[in-house]
Protein backbone atom coordinates (compact mmCIF):
# COMPACT_ATOMS: atom_id res chain seq x y z
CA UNK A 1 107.40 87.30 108.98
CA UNK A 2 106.07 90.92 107.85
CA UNK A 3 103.05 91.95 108.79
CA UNK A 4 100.66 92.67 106.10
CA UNK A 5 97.30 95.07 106.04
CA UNK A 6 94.34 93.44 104.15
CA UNK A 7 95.37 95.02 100.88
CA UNK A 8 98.87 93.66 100.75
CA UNK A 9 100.83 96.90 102.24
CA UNK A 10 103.92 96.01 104.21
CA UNK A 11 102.99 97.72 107.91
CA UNK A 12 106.46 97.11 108.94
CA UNK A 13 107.91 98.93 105.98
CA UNK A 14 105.13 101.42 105.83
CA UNK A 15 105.83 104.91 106.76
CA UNK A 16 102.92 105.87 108.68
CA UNK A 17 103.75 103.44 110.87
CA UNK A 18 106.00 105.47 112.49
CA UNK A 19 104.18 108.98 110.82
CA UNK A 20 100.83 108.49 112.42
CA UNK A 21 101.57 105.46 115.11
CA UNK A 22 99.77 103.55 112.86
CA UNK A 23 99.62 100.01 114.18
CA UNK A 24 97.18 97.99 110.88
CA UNK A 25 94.25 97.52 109.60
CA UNK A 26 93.66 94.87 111.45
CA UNK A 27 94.42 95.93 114.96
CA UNK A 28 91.67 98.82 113.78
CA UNK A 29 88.88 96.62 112.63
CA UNK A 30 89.51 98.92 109.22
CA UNK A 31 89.52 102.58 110.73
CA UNK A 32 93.16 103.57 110.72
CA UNK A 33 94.28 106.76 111.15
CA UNK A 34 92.63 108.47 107.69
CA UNK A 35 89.16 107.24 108.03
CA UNK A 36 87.50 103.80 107.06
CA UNK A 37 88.78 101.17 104.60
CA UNK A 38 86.84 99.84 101.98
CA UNK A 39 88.84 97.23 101.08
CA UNK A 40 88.95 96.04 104.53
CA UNK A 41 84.99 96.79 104.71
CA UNK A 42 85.27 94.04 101.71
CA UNK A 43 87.37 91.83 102.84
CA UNK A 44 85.60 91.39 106.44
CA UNK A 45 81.65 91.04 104.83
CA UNK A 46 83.45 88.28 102.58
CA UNK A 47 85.13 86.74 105.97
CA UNK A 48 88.70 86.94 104.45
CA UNK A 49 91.61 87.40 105.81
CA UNK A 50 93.15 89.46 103.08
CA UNK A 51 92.14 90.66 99.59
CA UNK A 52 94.55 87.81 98.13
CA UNK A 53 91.76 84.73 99.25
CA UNK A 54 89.12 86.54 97.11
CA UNK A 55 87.78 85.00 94.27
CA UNK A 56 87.56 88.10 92.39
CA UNK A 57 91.62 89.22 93.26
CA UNK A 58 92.35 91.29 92.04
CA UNK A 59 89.41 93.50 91.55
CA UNK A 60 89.38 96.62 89.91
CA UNK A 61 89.25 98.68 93.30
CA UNK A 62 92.55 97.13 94.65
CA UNK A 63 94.22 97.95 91.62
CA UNK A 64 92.98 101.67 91.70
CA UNK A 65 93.63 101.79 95.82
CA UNK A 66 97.23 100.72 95.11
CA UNK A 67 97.52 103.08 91.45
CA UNK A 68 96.43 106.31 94.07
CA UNK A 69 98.98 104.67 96.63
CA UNK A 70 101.87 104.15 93.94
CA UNK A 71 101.07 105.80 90.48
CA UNK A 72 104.27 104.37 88.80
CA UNK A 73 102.20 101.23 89.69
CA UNK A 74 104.46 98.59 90.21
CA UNK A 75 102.51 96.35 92.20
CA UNK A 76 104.27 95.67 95.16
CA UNK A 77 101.08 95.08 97.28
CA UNK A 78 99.65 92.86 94.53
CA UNK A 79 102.68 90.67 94.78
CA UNK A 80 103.13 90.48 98.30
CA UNK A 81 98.84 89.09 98.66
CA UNK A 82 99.74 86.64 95.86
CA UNK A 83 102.47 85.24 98.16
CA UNK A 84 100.50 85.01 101.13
């Protein structure tokens, strides 16, 4: 089973996995390697396990977190929390 971050990113296929040693979100309360995650901060205050159990998924700021991530936008992430 992959391992997902709290935004629907693939760690296991992510490349700063092996880039930074990057081991999750969730083994980092957050606070990876680039500073702190709001959509984590989110996701923890709401007591979720992922973005995908929100009632409001998907909000405008994971869409715009993953359009920064992947401008062509195809939704990946999206997918992968509506399948968890």
């Amino acid at each position: 089973m992959a391992n997902y971050s709290v935004c629907g990113i693939d760690c296991d296929s992510c490349k700063f996995k092996d880039e930074q040693n990057c081991t999750g979100c969730h083994v980092h309360k957050g606070c990876p390697f680039w500073g702190t995650c709001d959509l984590y901060a989110c996701a923890a205050s709401k007591e979720l396990p992922h973005c995908g159990k929100c009632s409001d998924f998907p909000c405008d700021k994971l869409i715009e977190a993953h359009k920064r991530e992947n401008p062509d936008g195809n939704g990946i992430e999206i997918e992968n929390l509506r399948n968890l």
